[in-house]
Protein backbone atom coordinates (compact mmCIF):
# COMPACT_ATOMS: atom_id res chain seq x y z
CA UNK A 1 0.85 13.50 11.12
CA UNK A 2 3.61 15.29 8.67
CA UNK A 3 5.85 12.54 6.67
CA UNK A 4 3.23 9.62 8.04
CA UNK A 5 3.70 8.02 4.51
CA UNK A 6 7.44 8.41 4.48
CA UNK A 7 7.39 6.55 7.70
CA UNK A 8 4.85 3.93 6.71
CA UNK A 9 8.14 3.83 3.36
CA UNK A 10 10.47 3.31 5.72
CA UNK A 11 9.00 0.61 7.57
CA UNK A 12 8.89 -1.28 3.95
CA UNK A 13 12.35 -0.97 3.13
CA UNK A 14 13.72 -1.56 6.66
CA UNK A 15 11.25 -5.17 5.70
CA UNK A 16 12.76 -5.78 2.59
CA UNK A 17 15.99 -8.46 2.57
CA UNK A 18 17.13 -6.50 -0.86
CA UNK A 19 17.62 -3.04 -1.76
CA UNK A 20 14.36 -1.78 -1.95
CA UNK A 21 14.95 0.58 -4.91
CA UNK A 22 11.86 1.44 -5.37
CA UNK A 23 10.50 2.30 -2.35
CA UNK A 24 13.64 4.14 -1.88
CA UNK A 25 13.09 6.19 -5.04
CA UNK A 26 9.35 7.13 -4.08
CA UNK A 27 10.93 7.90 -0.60
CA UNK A 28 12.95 10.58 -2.40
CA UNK A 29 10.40 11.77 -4.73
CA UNK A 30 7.67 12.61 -2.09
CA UNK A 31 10.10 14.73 -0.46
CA UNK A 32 11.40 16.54 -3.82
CA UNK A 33 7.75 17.55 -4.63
CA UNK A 34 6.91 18.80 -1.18
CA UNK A 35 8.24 21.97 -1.20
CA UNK A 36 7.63 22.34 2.23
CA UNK A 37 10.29 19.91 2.93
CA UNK A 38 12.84 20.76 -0.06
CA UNK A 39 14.11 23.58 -1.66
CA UNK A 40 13.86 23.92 -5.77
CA UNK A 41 17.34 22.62 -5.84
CA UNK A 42 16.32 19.11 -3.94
CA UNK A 43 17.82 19.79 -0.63
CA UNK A 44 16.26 19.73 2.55
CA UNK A 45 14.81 22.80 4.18
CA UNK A 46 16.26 23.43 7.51
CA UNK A 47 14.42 20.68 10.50
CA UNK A 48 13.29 18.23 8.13
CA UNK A 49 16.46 15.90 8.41
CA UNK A 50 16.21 15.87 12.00
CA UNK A 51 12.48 14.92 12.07
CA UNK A 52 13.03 12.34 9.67
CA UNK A 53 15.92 10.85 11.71
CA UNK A 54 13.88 11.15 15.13
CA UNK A 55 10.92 9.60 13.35
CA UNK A 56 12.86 6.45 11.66
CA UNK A 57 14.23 5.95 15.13
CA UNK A 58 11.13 6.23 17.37
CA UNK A 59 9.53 3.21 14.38
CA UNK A 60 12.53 0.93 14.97
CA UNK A 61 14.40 1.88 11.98
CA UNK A 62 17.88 2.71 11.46
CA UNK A 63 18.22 5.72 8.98
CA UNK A 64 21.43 7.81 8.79
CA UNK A 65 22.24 10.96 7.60
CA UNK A 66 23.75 9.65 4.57
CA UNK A 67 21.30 7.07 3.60
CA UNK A 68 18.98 10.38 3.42
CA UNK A 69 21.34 12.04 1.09
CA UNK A 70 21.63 9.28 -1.10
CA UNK A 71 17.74 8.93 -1.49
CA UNK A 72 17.84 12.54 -2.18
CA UNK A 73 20.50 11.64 -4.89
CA UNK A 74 18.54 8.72 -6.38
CA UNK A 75 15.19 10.92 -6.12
CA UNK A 76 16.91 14.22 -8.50
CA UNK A 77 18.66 11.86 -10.94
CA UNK A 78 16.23 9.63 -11.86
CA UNK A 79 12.87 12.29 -11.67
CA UNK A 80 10.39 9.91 -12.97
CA UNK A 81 9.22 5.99 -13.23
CA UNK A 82 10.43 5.77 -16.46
CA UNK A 83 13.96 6.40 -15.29
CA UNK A 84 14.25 4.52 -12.09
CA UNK A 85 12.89 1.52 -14.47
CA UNK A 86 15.50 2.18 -16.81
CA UNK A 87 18.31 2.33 -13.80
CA UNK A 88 16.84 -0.83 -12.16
CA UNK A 89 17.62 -2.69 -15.50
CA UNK A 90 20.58 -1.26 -16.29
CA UNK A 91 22.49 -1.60 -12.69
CA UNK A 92 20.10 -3.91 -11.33
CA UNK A 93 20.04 -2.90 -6.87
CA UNK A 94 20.02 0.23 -5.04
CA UNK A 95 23.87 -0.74 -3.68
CA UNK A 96 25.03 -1.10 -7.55
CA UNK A 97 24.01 2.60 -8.19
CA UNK A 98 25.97 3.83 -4.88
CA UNK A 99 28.78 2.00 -6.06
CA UNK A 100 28.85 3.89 -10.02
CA UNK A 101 27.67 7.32 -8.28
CA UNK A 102 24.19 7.28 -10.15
CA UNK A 103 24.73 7.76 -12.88
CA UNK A 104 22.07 9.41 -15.22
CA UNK A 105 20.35 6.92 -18.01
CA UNK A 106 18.58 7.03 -20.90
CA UNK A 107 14.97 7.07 -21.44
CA UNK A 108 12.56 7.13 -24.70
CA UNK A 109 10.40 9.76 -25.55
CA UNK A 110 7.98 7.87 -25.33
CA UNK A 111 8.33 6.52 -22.28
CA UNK A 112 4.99 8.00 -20.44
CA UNK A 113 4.15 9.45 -17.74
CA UNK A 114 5.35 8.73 -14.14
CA UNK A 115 3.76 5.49 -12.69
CA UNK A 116 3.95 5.22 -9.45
CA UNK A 117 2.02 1.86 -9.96
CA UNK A 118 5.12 0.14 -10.76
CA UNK A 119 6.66 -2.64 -8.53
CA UNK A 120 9.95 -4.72 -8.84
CA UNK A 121 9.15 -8.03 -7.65
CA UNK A 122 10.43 -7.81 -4.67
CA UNK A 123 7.85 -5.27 -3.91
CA UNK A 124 5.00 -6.72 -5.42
CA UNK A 125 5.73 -10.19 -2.86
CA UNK A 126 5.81 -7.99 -0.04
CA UNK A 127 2.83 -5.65 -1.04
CA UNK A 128 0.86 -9.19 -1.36
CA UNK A 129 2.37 -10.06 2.11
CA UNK A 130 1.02 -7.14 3.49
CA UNK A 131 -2.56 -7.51 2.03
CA UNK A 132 -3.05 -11.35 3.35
CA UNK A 133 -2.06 -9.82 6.63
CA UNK A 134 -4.62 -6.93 6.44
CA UNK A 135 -7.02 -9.68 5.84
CA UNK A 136 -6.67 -11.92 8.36
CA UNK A 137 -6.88 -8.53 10.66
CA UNK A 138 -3.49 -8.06 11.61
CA UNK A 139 -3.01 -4.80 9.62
CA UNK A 140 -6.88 -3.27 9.02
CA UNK A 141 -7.10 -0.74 6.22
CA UNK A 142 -10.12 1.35 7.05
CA UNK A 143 -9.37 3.41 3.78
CA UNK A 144 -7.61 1.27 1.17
CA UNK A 145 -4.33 2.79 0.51
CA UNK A 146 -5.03 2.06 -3.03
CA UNK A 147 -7.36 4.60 -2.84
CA UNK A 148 -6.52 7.06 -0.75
CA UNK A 149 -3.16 8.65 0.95
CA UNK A 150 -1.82 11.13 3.44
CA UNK A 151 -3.57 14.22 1.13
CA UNK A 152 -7.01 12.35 0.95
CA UNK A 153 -9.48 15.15 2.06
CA UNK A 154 -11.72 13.77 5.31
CA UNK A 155 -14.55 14.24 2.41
CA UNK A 156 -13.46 12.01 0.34
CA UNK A 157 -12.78 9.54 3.34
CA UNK A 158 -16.55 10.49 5.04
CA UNK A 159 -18.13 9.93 1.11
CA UNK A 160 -16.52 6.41 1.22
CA UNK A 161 -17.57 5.42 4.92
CA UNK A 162 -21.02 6.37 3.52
CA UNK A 163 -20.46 4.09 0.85
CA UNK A 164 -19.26 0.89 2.74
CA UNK A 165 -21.46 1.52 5.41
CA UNK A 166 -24.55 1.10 2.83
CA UNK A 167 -22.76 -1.92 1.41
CA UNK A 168 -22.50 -3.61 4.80
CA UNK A 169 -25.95 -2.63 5.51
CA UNK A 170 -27.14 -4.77 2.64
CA UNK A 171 -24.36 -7.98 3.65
CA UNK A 172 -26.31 -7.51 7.26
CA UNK A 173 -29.63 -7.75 5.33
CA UNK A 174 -28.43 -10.39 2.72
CA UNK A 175 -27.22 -11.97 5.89
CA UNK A 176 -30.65 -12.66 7.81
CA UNK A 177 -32.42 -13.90 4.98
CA UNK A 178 -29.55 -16.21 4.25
CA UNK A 179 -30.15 -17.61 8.31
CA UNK A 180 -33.94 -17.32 7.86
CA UNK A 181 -34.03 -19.53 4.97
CA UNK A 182 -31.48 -22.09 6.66
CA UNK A 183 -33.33 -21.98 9.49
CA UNK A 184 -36.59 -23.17 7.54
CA UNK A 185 -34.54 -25.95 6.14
CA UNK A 186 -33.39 -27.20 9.26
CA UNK A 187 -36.91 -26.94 11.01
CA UNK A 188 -38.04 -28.46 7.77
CA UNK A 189 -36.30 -31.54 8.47
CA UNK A 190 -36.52 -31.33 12.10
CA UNK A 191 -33.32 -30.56 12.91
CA UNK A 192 -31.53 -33.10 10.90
CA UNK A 193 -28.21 -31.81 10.24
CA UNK A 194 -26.63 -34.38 7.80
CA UNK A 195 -29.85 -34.16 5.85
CA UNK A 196 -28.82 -32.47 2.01
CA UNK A 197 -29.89 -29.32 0.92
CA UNK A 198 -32.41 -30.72 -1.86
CA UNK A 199 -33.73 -33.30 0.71
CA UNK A 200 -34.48 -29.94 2.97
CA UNK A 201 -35.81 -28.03 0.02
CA UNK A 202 -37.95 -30.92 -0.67
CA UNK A 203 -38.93 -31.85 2.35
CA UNK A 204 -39.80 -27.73 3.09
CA UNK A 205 -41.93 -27.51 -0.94
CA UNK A 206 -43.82 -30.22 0.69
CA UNK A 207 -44.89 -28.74 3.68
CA UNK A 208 -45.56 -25.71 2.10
């Protein structure tokens, strides 16, 4: 599905209580490097605003026209990590920047390359919000978005189902000797369930 990861964005910064800068920012920059949906001068190409719209809507979010424009804004002003870091410091929230127009900042030469690694706090809470979820089922990743996104190729994604489906195979296997040897220990002691594990060891040795 076109703009699936924009919408999976969306979801996160219609969940944050703050600003979201961030996830605002990478909003932006996806589309300004998709030249599919933007021109060279960072607007949208003709449709893509109303698909964005319909999709917010349909996924429960409220996204106007204007909001988009100001991502757009946010995206061309501040191009890379080191910038939006810089902004974030500087005017501290997404709502400051609206307020002073954004502005353009300062960044060092050295700055590096764009990271799209980094995470205010606010993010990384969420992000680790997000992951407990996943784990106790109620969001399963069956390719970690750590590792893959929307322009994965289905190699890449068949290679690693190859791969976890050998490492469960060995869990399985790791898994019946782990009940075979329990089950010796129990029968060793005839069943005695508040017997200790040394007591069953021993008690197993012996009848060896």
């Amino acid at each position: 599905m076109r703009y699936a990861s924009l919408r999976r964005l969306e979801k996160d910064i219609a969940a944050f209580d703050t600003g979201a800068l961030v996830q605002r920012w990478r909003y932006a920059r996806k589309l300004l490097e998709d030249d599919k949906a933007t021109t060279p001068n960072g607007h949208l190409r003709h449709g893509v605003q109303v698909t964005l719209l319909e999709g917010a809507k349909k996924d429960g979010c409220k996204l106007a026209e204007r909001e988009l424009q100001r991502r757009l804004q946010l995206g061309r002003t501040y191009p890379t990590a080191a910038h939006i870091r810089q902004a974030q410091a500087e005017f501290g929230s997404y709502h400051a920047l609206i307020e002073a127009n954004f502005p353009p900042v300062e960044v060092s030469a050295d700055a590096g390359e764009p990271d799209l690694g980094f995470q205010i706090p606010e993010e990384r809470a969420h992000d680790a919000a997000r992951r407990l979820l996943a784990q106790a089922g109620s969001e399963p990743n069956l390719f970690p978005p750590a590792r893959f996104d929307d322009f994965s190729s289905l190699s890449e994604l068949a290679k690693y189902a190859t791969e976890m489906a050998e490492v469960t195979e060995r869990f399985r296997q790791r898994d019946e000797e782990r009940a075979a040897y329990l089950k010796r220990l129990v029968d060793a002691v005839n069943g005695d369930m508040s017997a200790t594990w040394e007591e069953a060891q021993a008690a197993l040795d012996g009848g060896a």
